[in-house]
Every structure is written in C-alpha cells, then in structure tokens.
PDB file of N, CA and C in Angstrom:
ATOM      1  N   UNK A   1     -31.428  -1.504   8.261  1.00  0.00           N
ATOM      2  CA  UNK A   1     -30.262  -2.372   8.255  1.00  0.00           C
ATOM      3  C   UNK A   1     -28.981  -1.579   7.977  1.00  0.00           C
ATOM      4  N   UNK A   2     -28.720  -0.616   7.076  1.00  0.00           N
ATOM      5  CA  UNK A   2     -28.327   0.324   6.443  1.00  0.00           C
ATOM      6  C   UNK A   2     -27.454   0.802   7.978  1.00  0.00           C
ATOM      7  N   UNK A   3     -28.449   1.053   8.832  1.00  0.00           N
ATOM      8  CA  UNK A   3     -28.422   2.053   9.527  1.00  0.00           C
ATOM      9  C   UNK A   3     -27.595   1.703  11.369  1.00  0.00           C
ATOM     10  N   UNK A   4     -27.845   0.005  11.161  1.00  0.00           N
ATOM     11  CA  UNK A   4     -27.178  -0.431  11.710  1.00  0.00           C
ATOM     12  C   UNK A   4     -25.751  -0.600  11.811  1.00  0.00           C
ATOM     13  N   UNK A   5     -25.467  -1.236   9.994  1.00  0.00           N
ATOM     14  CA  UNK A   5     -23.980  -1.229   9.755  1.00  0.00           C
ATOM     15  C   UNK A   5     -23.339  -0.138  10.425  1.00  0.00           C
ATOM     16  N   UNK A   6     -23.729   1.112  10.059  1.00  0.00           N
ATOM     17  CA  UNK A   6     -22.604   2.505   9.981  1.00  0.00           C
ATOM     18  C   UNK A   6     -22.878   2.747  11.956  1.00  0.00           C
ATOM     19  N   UNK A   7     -23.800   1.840  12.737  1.00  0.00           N
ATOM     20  CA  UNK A   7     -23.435   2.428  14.067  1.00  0.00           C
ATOM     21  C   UNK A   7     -22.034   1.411  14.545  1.00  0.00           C
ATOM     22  N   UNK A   8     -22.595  -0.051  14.269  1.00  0.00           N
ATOM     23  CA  UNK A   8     -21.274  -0.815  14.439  1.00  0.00           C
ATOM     24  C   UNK A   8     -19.755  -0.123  13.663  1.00  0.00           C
ATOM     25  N   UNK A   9     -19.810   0.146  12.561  1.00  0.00           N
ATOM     26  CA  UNK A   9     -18.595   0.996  12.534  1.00  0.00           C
ATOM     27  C   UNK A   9     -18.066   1.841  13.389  1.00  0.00           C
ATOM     28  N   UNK A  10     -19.097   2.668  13.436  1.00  0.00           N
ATOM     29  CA  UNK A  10     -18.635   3.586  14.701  1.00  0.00           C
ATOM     30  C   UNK A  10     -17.762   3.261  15.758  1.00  0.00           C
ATOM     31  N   UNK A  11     -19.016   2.350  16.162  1.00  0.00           N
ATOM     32  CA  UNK A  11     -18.350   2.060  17.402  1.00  0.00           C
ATOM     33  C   UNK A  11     -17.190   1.082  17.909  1.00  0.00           C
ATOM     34  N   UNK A  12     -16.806   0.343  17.024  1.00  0.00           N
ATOM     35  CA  UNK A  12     -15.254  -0.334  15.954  1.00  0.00           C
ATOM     36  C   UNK A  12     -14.289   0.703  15.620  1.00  0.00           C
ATOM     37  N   UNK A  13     -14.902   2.005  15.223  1.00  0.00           N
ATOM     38  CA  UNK A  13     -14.001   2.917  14.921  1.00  0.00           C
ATOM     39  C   UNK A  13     -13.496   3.546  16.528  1.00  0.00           C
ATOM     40  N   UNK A  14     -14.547   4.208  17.347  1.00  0.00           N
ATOM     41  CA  UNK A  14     -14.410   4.550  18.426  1.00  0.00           C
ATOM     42  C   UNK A  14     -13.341   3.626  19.535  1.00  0.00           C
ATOM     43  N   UNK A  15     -13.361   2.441  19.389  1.00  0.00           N
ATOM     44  CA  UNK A  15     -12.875   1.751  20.061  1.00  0.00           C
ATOM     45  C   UNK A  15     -11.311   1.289  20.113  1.00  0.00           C
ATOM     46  N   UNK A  16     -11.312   1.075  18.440  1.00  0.00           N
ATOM     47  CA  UNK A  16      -9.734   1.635  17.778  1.00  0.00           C
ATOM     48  C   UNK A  16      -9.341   2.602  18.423  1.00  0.00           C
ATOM     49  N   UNK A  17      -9.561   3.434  18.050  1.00  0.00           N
ATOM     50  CA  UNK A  17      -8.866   4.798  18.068  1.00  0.00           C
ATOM     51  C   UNK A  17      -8.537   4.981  19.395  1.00  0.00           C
ATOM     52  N   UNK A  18      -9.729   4.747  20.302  1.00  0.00           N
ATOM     53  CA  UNK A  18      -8.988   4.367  22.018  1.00  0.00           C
ATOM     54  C   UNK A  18      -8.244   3.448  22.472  1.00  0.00           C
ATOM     55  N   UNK A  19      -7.929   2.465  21.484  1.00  0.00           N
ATOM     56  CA  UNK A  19      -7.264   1.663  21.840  1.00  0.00           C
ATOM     57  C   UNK A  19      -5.644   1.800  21.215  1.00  0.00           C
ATOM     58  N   UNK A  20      -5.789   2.476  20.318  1.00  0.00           N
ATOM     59  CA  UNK A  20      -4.410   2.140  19.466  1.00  0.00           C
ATOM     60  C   UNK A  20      -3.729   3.297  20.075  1.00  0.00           C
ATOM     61  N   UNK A  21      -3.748   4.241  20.810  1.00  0.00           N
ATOM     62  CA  UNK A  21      -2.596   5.116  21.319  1.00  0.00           C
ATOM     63  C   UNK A  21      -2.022   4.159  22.367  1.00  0.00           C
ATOM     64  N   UNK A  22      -2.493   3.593  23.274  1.00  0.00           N
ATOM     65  CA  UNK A  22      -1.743   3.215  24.304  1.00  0.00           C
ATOM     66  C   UNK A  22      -0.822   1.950  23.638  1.00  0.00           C
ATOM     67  N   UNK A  23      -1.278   1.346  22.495  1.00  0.00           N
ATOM     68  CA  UNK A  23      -0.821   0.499  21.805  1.00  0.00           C
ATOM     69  C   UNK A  23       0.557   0.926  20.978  1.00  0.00           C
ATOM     70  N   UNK A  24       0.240   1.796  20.938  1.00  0.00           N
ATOM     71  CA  UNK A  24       1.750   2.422  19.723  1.00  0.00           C
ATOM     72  C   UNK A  24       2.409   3.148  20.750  1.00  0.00           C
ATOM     73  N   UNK A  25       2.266   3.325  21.812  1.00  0.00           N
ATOM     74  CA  UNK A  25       3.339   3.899  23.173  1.00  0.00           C
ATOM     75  C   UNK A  25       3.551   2.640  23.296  1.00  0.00           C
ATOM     76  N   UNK A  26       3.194   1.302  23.502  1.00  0.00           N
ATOM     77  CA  UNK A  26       3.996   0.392  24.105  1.00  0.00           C
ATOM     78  C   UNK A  26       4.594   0.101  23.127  1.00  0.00           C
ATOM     79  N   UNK A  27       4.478  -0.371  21.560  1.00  0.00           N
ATOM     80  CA  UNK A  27       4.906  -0.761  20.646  1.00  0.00           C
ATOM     81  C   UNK A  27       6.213  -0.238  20.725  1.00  0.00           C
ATOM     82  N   UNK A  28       6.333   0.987  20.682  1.00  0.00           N
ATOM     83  CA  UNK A  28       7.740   2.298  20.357  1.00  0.00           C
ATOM     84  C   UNK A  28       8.694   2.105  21.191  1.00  0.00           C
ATOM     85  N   UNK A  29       7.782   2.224  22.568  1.00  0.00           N
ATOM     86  CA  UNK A  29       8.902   2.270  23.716  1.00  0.00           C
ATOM     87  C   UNK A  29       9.918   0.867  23.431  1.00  0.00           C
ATOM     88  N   UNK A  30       9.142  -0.320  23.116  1.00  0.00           N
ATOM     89  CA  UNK A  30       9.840  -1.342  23.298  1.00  0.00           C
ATOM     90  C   UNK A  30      10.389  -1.481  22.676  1.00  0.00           C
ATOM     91  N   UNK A  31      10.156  -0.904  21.092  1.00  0.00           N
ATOM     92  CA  UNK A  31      11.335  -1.521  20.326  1.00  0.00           C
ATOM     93  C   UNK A  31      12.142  -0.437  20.385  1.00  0.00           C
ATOM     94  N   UNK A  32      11.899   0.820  20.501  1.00  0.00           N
ATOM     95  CA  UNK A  32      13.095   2.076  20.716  1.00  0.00           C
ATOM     96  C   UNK A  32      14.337   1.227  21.901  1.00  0.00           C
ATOM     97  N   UNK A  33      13.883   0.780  23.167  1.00  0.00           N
ATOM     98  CA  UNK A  33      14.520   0.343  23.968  1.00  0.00           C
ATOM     99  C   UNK A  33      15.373  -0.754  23.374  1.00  0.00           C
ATOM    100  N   UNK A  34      14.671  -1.845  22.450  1.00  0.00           N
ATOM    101  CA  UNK A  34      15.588  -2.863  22.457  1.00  0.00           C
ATOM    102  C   UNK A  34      16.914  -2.212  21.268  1.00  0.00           C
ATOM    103  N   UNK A  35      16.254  -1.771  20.412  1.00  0.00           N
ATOM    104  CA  UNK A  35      17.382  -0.623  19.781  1.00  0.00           C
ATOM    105  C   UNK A  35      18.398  -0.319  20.405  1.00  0.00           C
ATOM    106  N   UNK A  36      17.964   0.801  21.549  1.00  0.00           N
ATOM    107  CA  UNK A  36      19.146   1.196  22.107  1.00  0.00           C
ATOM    108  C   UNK A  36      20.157   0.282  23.111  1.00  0.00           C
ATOM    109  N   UNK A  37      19.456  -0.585  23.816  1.00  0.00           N
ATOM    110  CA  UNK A  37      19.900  -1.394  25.109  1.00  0.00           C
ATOM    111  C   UNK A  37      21.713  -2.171  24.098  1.00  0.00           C
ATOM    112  N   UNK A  38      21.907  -2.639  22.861  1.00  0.00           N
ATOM    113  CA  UNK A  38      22.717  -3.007  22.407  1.00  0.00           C
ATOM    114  C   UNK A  38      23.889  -1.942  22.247  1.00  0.00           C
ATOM    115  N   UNK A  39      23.084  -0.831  21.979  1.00  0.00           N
ATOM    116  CA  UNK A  39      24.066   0.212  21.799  1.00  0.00           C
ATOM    117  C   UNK A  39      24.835   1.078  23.115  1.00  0.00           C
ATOM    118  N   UNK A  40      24.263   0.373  24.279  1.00  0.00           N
ATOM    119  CA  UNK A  40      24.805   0.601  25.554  1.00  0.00           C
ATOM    120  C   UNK A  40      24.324   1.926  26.049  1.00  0.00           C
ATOM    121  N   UNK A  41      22.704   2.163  25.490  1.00  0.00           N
ATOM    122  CA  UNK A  41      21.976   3.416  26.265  1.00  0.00           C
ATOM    123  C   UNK A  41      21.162   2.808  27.138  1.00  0.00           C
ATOM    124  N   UNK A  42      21.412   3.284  28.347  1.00  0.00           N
ATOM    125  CA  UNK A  42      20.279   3.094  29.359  1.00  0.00           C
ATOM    126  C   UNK A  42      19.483   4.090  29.105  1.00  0.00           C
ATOM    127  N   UNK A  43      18.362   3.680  28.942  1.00  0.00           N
ATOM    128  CA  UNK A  43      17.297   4.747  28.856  1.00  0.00           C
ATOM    129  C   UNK A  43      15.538   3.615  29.515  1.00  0.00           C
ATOM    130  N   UNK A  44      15.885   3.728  30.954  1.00  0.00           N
ATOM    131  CA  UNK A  44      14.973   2.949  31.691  1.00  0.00           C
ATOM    132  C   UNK A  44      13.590   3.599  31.681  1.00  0.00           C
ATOM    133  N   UNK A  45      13.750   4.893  31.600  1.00  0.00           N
ATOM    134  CA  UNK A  45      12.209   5.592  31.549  1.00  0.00           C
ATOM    135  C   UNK A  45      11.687   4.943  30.353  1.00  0.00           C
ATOM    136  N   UNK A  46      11.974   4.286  29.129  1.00  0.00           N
ATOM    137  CA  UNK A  46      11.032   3.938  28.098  1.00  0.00           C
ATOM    138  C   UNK A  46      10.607   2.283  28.580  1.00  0.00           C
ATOM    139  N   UNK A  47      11.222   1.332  29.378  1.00  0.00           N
ATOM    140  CA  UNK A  47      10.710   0.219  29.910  1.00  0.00           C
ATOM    141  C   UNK A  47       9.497   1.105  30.946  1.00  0.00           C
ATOM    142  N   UNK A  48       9.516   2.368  31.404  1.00  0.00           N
ATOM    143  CA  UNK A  48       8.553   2.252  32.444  1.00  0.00           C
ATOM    144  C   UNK A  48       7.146   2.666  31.698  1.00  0.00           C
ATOM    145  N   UNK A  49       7.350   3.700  30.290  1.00  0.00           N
ATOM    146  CA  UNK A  49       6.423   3.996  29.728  1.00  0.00           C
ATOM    147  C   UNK A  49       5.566   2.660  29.037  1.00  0.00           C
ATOM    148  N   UNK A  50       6.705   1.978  28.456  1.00  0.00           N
ATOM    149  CA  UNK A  50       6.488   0.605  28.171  1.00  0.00           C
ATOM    150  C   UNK A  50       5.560  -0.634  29.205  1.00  0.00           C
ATOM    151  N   UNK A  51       5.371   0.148  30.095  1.00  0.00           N
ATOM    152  CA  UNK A  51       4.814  -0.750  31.519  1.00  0.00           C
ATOM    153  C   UNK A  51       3.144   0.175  31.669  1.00  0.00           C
ATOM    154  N   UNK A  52       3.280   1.190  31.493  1.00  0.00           N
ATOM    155  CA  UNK A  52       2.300   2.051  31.928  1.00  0.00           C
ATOM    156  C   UNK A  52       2.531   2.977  32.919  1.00  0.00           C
ATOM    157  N   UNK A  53       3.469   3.561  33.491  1.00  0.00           N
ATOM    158  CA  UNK A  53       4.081   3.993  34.179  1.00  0.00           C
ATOM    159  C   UNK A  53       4.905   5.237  33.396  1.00  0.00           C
ATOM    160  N   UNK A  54       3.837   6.818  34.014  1.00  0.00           N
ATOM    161  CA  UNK A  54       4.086   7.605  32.918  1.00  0.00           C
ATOM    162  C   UNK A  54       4.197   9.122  33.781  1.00  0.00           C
ATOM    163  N   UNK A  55       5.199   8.220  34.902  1.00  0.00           N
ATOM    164  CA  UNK A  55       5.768   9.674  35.557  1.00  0.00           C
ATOM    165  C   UNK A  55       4.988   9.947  36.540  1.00  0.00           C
ATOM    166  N   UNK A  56       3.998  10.823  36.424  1.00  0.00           N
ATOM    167  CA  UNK A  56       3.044  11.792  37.531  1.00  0.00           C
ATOM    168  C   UNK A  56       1.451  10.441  37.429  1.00  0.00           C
ATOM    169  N   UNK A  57       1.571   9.838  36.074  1.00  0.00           N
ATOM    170  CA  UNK A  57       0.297   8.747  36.021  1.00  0.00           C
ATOM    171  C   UNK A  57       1.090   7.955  35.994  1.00  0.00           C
ATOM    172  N   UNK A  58       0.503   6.982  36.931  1.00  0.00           N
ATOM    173  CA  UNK A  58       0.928   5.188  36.974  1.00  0.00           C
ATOM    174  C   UNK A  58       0.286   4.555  36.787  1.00  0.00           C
ATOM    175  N   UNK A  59       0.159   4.110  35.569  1.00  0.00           N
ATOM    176  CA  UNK A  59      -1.138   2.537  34.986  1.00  0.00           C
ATOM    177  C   UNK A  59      -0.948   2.004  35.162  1.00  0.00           C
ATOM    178  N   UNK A  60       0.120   1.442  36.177  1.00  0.00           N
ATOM    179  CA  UNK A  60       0.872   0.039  35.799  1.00  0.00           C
ATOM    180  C   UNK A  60       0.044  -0.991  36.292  1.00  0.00           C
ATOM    181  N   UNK A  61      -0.697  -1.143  37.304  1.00  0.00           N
ATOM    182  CA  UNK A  61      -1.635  -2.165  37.738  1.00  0.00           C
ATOM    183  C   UNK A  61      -2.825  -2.621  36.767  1.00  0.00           C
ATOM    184  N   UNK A  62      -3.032  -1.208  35.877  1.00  0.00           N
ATOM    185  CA  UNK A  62      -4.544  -1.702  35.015  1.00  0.00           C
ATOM    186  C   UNK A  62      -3.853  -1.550  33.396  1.00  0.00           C
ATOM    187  N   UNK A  63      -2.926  -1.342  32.813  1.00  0.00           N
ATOM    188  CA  UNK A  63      -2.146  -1.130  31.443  1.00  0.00           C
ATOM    189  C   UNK A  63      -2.369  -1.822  31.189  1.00  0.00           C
ATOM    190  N   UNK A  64      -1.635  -3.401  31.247  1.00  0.00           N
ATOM    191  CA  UNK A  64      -1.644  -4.576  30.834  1.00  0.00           C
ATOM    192  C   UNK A  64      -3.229  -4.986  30.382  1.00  0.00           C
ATOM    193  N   UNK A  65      -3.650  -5.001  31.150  1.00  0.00           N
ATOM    194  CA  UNK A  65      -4.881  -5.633  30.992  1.00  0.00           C
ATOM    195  C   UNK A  65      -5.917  -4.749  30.344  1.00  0.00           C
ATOM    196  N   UNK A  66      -5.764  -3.238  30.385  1.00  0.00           N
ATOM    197  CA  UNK A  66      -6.682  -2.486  29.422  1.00  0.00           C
ATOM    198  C   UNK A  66      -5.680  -2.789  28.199  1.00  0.00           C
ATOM    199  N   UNK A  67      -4.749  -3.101  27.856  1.00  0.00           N
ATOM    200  CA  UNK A  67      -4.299  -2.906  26.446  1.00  0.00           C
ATOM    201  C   UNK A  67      -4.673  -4.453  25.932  1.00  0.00           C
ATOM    202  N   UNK A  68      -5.123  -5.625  26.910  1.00  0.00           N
ATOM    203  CA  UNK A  68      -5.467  -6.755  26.343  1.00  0.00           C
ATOM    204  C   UNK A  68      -6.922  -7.119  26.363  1.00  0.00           C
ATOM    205  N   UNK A  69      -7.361  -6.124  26.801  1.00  0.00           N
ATOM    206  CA  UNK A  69      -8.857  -6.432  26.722  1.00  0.00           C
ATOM    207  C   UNK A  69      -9.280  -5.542  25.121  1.00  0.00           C
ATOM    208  N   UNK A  70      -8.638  -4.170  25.499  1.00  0.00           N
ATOM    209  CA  UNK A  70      -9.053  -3.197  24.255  1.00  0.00           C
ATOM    210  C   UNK A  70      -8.756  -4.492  22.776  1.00  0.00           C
ATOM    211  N   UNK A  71      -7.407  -4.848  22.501  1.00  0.00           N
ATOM    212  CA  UNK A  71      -7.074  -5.463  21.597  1.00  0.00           C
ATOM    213  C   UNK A  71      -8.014  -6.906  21.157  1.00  0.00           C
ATOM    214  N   UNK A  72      -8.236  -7.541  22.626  1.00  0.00           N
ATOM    215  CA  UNK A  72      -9.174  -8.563  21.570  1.00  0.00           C
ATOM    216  C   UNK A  72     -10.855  -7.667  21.442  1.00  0.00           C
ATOM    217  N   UNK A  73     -10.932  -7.129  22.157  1.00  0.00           N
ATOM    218  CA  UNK A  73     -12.430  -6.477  21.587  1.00  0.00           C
ATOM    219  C   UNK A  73     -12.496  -5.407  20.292  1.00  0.00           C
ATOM    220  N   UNK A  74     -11.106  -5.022  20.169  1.00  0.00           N
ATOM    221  CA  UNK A  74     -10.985  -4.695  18.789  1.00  0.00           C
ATOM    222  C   UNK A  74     -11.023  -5.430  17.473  1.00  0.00           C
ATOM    223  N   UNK A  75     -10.182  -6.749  17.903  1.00  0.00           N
ATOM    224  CA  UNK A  75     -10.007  -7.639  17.166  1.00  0.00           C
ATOM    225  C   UNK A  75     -11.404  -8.319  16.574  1.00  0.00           C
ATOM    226  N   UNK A  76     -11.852  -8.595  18.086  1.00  0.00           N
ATOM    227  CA  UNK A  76     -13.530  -9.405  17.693  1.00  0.00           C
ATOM    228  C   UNK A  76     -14.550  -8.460  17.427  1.00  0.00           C
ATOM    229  N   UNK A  77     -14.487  -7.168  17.378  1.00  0.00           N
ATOM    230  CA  UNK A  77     -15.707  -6.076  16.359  1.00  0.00           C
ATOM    231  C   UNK A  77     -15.140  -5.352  15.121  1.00  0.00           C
ATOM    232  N   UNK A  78     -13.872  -6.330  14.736  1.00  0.00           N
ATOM    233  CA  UNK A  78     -13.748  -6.200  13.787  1.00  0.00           C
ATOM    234  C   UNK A  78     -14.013  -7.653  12.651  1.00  0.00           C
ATOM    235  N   UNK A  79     -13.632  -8.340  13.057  1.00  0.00           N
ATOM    236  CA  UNK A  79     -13.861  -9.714  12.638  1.00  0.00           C
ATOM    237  C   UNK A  79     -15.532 -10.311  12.136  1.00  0.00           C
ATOM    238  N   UNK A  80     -15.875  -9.274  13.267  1.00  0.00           N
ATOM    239  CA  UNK A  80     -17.596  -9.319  13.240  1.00  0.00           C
ATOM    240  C   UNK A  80     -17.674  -8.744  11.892  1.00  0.00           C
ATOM    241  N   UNK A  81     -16.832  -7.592  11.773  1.00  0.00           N
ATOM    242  CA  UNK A  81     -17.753  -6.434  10.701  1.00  0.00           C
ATOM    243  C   UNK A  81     -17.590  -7.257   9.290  1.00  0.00           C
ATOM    244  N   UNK A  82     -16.207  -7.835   9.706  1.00  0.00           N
ATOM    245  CA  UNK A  82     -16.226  -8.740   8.257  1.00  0.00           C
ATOM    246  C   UNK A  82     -16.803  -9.682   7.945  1.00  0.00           C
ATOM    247  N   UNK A  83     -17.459 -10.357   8.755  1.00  0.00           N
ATOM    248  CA  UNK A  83     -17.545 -11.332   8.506  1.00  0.00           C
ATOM    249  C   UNK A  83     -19.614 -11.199   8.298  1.00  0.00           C
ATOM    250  N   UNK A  84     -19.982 -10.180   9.265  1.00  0.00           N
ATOM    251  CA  UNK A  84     -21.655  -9.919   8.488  1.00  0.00           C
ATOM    252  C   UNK A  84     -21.975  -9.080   6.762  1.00  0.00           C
ATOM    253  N   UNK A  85     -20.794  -8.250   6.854  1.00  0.00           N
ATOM    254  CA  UNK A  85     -20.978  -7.552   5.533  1.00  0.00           C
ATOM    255  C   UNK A  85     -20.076  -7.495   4.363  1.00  0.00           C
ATOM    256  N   UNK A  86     -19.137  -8.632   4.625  1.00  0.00           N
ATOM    257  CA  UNK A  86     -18.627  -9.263   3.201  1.00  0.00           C
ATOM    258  C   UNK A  86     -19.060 -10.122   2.149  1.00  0.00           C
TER     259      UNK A  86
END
C-alpha cells in the first residue's frame, strides 16, 4: 500500500512539473503585457508567447487545450491524493 502512495506521487509530481512551465509562460506573458499595454508599450510578441506561439515553434492550435487538459488532470491527481491519504 506503502508502495502505491509514493508511485501516485510521482506521477502527480511528474505531471506538475510538465505542466506548470507552460503555465507560468502564459501566466507572465499576460500579466507582463497587461502591465505594460497602459504604459503605452507595444510589446505584441508576449500576447503571441501568451498564445503558444514561440517564434520558430507554433503551439497555437494544441496550447490551449494542452494547458487545459494538463491543469484539470493536475488538479484531479491531486485532489485524489488528498483526499485517499488524509
């Protein structure tokens, strides 16, 4: 049983960790942008990073939806972990 817990971590941990970079590039870009957009900087390359759209790579068709799938399956193997071993 022991032995179970620490693989579900893992793989909760593994899944985070792939998930939260593309998460904190969109996070940044957007609020860096709304920051600046008042202060009268165009700086359109951070709406495109903000999109998935990263120059020479273009996510933009699958971003959205890998950053909303990663997030609730993060959400729900984490929810799990709490909720079997609290």
């Amino acid at each position: 049983m022991e032995r179970l817990k620490t693989n579900k971590r893992k793989i909760h941990r593994k899944i985070t960790a792939i998930s939260s970079i593309p998460l904190l590039i969109t996070i940044l870009s957007g609020t860096i942008y709304s920051i600046l957009q008042p202060l009268g900087v165009d700086a359109f390359w951070l709406i495109k990073w903000h999109t998935g759209n990263f120059g020479i790579i273009n996510l933009q068709p699958f971003y959205s939806i890998f950053l909303g799938f990663a997030s609730i399956i993060s959400v729900i193997s984490g929810i799990r972990l709490l909720q079997k071993y609290s």
